[in-house]
Protein backbone atom coordinates (compact mmCIF):
# COMPACT_ATOMS: atom_id res chain seq x y z
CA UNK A 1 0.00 0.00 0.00
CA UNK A 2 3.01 2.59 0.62
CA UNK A 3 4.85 1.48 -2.35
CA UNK A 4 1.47 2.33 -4.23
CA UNK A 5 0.58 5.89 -2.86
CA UNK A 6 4.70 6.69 -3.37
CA UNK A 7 4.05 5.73 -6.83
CA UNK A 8 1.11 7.75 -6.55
CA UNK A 9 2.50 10.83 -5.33
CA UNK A 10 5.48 10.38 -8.11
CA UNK A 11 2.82 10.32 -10.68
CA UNK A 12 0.92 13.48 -9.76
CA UNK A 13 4.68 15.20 -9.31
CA UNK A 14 4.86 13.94 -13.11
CA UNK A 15 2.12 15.48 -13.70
CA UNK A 16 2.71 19.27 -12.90
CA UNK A 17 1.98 19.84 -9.71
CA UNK A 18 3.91 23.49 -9.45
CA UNK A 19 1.33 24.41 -12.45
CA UNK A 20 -1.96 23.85 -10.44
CA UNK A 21 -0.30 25.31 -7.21
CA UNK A 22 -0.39 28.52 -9.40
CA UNK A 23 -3.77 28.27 -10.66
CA UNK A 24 -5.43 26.95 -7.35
CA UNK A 25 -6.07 29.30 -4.25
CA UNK A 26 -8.07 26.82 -1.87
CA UNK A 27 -6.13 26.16 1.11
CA UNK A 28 -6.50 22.48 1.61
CA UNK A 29 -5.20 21.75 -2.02
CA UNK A 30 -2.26 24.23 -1.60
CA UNK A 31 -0.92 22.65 1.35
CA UNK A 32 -0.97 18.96 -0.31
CA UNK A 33 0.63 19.98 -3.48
CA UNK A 34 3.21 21.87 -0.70
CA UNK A 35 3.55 18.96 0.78
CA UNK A 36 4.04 16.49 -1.97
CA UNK A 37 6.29 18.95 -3.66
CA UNK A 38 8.59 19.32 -0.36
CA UNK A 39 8.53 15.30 0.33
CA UNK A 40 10.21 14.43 -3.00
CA UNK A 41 12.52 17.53 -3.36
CA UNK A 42 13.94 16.12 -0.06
CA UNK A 43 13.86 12.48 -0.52
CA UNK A 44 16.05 10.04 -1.55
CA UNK A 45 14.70 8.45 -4.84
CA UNK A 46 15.14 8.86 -8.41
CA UNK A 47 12.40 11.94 -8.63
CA UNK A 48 14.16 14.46 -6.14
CA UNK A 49 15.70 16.52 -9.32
CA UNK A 50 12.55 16.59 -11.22
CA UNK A 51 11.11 17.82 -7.70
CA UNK A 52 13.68 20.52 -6.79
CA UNK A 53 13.03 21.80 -10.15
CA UNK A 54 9.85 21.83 -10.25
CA UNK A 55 9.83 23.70 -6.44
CA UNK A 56 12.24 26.07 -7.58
CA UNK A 57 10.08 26.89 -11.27
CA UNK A 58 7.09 27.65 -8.82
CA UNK A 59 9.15 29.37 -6.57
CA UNK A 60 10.10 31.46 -9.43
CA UNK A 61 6.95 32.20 -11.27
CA UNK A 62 5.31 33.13 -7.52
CA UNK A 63 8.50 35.53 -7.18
CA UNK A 64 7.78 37.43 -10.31
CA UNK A 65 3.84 37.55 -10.08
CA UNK A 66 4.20 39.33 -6.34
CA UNK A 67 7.36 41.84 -7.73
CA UNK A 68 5.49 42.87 -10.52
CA UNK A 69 2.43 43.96 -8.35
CA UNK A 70 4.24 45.90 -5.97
CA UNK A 71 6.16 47.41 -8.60
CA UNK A 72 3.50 48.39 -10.85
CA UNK A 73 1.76 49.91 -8.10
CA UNK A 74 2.25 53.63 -6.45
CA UNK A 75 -1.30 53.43 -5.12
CA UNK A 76 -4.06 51.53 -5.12
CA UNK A 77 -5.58 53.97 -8.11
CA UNK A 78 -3.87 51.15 -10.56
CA UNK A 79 -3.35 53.00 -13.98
CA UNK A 80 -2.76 49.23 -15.37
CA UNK A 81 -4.22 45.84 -14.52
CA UNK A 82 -1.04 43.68 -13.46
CA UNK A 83 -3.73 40.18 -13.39
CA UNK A 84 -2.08 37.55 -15.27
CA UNK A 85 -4.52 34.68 -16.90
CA UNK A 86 -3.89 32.07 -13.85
CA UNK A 87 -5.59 34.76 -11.90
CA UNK A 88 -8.25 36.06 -14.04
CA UNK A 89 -10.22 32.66 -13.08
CA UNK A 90 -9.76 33.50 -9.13
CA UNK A 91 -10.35 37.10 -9.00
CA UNK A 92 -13.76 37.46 -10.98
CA UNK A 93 -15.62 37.32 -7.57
CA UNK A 94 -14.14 40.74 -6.50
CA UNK A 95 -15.53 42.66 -9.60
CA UNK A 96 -18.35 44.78 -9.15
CA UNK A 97 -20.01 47.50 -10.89
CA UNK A 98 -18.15 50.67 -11.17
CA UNK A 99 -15.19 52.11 -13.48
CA UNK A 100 -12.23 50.43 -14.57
CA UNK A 101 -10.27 51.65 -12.61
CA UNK A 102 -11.75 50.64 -9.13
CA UNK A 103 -12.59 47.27 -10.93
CA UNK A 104 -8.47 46.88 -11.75
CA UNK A 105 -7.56 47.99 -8.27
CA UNK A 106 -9.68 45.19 -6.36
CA UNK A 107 -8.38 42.38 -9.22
CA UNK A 108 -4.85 43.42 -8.35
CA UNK A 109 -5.34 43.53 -4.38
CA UNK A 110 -7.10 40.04 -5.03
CA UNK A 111 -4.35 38.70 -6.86
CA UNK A 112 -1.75 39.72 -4.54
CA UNK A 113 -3.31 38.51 -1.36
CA UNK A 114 -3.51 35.04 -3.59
CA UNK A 115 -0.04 35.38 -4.19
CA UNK A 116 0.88 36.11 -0.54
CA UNK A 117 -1.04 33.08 0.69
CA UNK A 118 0.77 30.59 -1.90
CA UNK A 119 4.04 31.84 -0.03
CA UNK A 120 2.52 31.45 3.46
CA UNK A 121 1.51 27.72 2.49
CA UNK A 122 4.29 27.23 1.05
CA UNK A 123 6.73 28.70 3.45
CA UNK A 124 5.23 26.20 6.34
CA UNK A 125 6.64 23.63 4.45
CA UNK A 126 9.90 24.50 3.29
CA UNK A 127 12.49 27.51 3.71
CA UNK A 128 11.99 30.03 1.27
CA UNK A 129 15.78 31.57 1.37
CA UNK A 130 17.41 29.40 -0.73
CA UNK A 131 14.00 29.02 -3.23
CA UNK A 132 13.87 32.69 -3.48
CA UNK A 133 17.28 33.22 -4.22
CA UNK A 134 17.38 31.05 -7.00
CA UNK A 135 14.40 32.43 -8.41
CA UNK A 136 16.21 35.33 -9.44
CA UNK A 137 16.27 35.66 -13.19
CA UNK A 138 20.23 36.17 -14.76
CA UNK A 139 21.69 39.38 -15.33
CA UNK A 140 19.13 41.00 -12.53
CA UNK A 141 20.38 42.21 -8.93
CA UNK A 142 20.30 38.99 -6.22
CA UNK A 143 16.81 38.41 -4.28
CA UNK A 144 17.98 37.81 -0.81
CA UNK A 145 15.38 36.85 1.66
CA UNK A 146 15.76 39.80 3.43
CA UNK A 147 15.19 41.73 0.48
CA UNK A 148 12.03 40.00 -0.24
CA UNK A 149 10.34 40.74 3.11
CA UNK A 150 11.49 44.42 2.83
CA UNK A 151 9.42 44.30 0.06
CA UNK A 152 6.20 42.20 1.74
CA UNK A 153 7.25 44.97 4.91
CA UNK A 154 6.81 48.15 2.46
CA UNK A 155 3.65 46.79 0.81
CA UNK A 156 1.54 46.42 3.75
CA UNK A 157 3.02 49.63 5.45
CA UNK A 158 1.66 51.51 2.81
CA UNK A 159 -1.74 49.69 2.92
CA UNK A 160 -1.90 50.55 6.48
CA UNK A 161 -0.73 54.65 6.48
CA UNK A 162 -3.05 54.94 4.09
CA UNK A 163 -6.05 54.07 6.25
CA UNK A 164 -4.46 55.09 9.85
CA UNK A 165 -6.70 58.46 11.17
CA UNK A 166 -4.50 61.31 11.56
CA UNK A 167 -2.86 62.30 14.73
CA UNK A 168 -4.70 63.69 17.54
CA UNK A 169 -4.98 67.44 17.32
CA UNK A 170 -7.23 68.08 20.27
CA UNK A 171 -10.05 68.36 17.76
CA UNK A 172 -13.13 65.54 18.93
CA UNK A 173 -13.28 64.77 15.43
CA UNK A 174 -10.25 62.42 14.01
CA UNK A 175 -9.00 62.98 10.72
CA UNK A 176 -10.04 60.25 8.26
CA UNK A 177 -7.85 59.56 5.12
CA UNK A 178 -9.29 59.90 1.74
CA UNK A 179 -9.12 56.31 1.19
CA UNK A 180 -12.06 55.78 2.86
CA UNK A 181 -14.22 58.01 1.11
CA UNK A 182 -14.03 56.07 -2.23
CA UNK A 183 -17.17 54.35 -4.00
CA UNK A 184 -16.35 50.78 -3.76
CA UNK A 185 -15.36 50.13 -0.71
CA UNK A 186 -14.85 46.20 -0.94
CA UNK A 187 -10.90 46.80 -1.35
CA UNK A 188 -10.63 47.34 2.16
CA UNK A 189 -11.29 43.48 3.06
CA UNK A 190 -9.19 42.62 0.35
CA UNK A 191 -6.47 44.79 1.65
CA UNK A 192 -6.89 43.45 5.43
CA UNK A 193 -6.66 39.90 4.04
CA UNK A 194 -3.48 40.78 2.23
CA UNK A 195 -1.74 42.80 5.31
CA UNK A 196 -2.52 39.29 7.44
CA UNK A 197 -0.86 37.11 4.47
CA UNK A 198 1.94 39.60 4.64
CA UNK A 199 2.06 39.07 8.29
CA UNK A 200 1.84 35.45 8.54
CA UNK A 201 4.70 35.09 5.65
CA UNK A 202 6.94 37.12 7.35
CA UNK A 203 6.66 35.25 11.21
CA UNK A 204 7.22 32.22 9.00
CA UNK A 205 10.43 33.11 7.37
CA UNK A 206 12.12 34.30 10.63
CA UNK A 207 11.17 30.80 12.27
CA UNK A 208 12.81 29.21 9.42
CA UNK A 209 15.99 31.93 9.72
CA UNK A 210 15.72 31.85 13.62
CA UNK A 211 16.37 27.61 13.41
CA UNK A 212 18.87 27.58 10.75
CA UNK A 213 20.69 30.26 12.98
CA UNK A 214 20.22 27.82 16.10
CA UNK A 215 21.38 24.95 14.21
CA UNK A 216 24.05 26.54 12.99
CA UNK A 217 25.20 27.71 16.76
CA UNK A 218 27.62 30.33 15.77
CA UNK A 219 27.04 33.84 15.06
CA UNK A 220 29.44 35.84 11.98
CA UNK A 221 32.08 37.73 13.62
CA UNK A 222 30.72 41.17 12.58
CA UNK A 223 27.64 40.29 14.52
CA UNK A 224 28.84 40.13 17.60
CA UNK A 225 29.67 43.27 20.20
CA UNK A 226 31.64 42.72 23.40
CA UNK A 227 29.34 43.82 26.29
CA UNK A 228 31.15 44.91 29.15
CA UNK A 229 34.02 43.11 28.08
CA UNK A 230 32.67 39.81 29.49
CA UNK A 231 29.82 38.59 27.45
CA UNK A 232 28.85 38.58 23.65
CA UNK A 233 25.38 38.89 22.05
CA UNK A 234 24.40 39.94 18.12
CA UNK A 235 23.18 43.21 17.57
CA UNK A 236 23.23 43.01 13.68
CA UNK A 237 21.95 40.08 13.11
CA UNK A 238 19.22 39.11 9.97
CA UNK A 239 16.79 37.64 12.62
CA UNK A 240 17.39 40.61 14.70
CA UNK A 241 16.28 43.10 11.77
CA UNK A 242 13.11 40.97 10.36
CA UNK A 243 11.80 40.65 13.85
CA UNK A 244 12.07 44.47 14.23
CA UNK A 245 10.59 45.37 10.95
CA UNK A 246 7.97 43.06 11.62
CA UNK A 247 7.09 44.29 15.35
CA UNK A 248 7.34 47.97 13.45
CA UNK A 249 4.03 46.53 11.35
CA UNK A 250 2.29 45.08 14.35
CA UNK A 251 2.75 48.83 15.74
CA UNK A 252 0.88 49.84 12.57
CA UNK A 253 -1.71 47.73 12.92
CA UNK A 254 -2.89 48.77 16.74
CA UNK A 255 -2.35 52.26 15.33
CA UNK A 256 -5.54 51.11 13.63
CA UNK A 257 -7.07 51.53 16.84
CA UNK A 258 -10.41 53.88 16.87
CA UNK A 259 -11.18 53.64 20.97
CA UNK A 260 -11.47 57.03 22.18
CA UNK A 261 -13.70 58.36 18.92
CA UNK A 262 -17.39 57.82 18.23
CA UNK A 263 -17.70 55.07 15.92
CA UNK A 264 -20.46 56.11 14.33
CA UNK A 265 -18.05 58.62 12.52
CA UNK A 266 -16.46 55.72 11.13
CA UNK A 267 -17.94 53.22 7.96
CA UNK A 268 -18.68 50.03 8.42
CA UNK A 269 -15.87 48.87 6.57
CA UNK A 270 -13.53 51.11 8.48
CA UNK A 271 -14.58 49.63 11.69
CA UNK A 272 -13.87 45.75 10.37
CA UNK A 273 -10.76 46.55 8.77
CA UNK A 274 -9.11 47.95 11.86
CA UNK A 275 -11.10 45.04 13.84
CA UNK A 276 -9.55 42.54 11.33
CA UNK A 277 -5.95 43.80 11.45
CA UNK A 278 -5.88 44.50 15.18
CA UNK A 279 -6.72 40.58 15.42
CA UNK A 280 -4.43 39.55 13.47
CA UNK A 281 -1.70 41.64 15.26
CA UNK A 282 -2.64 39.72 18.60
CA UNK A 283 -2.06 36.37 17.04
CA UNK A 284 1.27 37.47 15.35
CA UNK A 285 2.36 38.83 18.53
CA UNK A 286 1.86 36.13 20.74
CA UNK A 287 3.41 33.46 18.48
CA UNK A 288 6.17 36.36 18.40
CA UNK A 289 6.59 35.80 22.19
CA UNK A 290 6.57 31.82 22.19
CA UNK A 291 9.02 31.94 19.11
CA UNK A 292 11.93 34.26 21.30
CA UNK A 293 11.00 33.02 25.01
CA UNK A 294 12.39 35.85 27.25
CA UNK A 295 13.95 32.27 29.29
CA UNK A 296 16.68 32.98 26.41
CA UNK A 297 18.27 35.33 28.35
CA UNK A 298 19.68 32.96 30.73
CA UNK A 299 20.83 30.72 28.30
CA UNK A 300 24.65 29.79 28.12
CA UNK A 301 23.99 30.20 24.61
CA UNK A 302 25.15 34.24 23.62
CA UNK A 303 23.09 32.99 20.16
CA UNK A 304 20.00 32.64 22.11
CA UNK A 305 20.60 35.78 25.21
CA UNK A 306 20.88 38.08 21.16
CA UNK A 307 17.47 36.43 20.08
CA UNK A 308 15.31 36.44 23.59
CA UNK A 309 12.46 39.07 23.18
CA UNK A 310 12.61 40.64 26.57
CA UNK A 311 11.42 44.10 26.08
CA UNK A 312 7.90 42.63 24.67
CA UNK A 313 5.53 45.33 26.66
CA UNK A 314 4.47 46.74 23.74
CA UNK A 315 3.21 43.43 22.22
CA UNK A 316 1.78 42.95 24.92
CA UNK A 317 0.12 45.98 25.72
CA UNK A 318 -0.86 46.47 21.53
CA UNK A 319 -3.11 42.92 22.09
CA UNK A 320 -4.39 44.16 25.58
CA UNK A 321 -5.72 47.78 24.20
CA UNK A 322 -7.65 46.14 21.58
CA UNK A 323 -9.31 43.65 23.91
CA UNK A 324 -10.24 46.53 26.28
CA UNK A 325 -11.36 48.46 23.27
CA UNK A 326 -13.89 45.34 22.92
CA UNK A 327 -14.41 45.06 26.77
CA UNK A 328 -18.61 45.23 26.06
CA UNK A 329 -18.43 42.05 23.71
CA UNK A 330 -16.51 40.17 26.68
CA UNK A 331 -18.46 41.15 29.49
CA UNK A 332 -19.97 38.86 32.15
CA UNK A 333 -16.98 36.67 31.38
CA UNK A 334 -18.64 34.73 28.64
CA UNK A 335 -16.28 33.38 26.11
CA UNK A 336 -16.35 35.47 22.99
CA UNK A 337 -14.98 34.96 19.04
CA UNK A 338 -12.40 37.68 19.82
CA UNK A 339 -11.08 36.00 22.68
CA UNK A 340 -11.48 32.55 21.44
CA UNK A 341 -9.50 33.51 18.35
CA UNK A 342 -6.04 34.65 20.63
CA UNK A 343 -3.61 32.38 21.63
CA UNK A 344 -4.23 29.94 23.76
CA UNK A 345 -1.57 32.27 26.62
CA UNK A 346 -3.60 35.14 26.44
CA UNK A 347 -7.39 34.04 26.64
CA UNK A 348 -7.15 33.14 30.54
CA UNK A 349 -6.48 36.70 30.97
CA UNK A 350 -9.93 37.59 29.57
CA UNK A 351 -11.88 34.39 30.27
């Protein structure tokens, strides 16, 4: 029966498998073609070449579909539709009445938070450092991984400036962007779904970076910095710098935060979108936490004392404000979606 479903599983590698990973966006599917993709590009068996190429291929095309939408893009006013054909299938659910131009900005904002989720799947499976960096055509500058999640950081920093309220002025009214006076307002959802992706993908890649580190057990030489002359940690290190870009976004998100204003100044889809990427914030933190224990900092280890989070108050107190901004819907101490949906550390703290 193994021998059968390997033969299986060689087959439907045989058959493409990288090709309906790009056309496909349901979950379920996109984590067994990851998976069968990932199993033979690792094994040991007369496949694993036709695998790794075949990984690397999908790797590629993936790499080229997300650079060429945040490229093409200064705003979400798209002057040009960037959908390719693999897409055009997926992304004729978000079209709705209106001009072109609204019409080309929620197909692109669909089409990258497809993209996005193909690398989060994908990215549970397998490092994406070395896939990325081979995906990068010849004669064009290196794609390092870090470079890559600059680029996933920028995007959704821009997605969320442009729908943070301005800064308090003393004025009771806040000052709401422009982008949430447009027509169609269905590219907000779109856009919360793709700043979570972005999220997600980017905790996933510094696990991956974070264990290779580990494994590894030795830090460069220009990373370390002599502390009082007696111990050693990193202060430049590439985990070091995509954990702080990423808490930077997590700030960004609870700056979403509209306690302290009446929401009925606020649109419907204003108030979900800064519901949705407050949420996700909380869960990003707290898997944050777990990932760099604050034990760390006791560890022989100078690797792990560099990567212990110990100054997390602000995660902390980012997933805290939210709750209390939501302190009616968990009242009476009844269990409640928005607490049920937090890590499993933080709900006894509101249940």
């Amino acid at each position: 029966m193994q021998r059968f479903l390997l033969r299986l599983r060689i087959a439907l590698c045989r058959a493409g498998l990288s090709d309906l990973y790009l056309e496909t966006s349901d979950d379920q599917v996109l984590e067994n073609i990851a998976s069968s993709l990932t199993f033979f590009a690792h094994g040991d068996h007369a496949r694993k070449a036709e695998a790794q190429v075949q990984l690397k291929d999908m790797t590629s095309a993936l790499t080229k579909r997300f650079l060429t939408l945040v490229t093409c893009e200064t705003s979400e006013n798209h002057p040009k539709s960037t959908i390719t054909s693999k897409d055009s299938t997926e992304s004729q659910s978000s079209l709705v009445d209106g001009d072109n131009e609204t019409s080309v900005a929620l197909d692109n904002e669909h089409s990258l938070s497809t993209c996005l989720n193909r690398f989060r799947v994908l990215s549970k499976r397998c490092n994406l450092a070395a896939l990325v960096e081979m995906a990068t055509d010849e004669g064009k500058e290196e794609m390092s991984i870090e470079k890559f999640c600059t680029s996933i950081g920028m995007m959704a920093k821009a997605r969320l400036d442009a729908r943070q309220i301005g800064p308090d002025t003393g004025s009771a009214e806040p000052i709401i962007p422009a982008t949430w006076t447009k027509a169609n307002e269905k590219i907000h959802s779109l856009v919360a779904n793709s700043v979570g992706e972005a999220l997600s993908l980017l905790l996933s890649i510094i696990a991956w970076q974070t264990q290779i580190s580990i494994e590894h057990g030795v830090l460069d030489t220009d990373d370390f910095e002599a502390v009082e002359g007696i111990t050693e940690k990193a202060t430049d290190h590439v985990v070091l710098r995509l954990r702080s870009d990423l808490v930077k976004l997590l700030q960004l998100c609870w700056e979403q935060c509209l306690e302290g204003f009446d929401l009925g100044l606020f649109s419907e889809e204003h108030r979900r979108f800064a519901d949705e990427v407050q949420q996700k914030a909380c869960h990003i933190s707290g898997d944050l936490r777990s990932l760099f224990p604050k034990e760390w900092v006791d560890s022989s280890s100078a690797l792990l004392r560099s990567f212990a989070l110990t100054d997390d108050g602000f995660l902390v107190g980012g997933s805290v404000r939210y709750l209390r901004s939501k302190e009616e819907e968990v009242s009476d101490r009844k269990p409640n979606l928005v607490v049920l949906n937090l890590p499993s550390s933080m709900q006894s703290l509101f249940l």
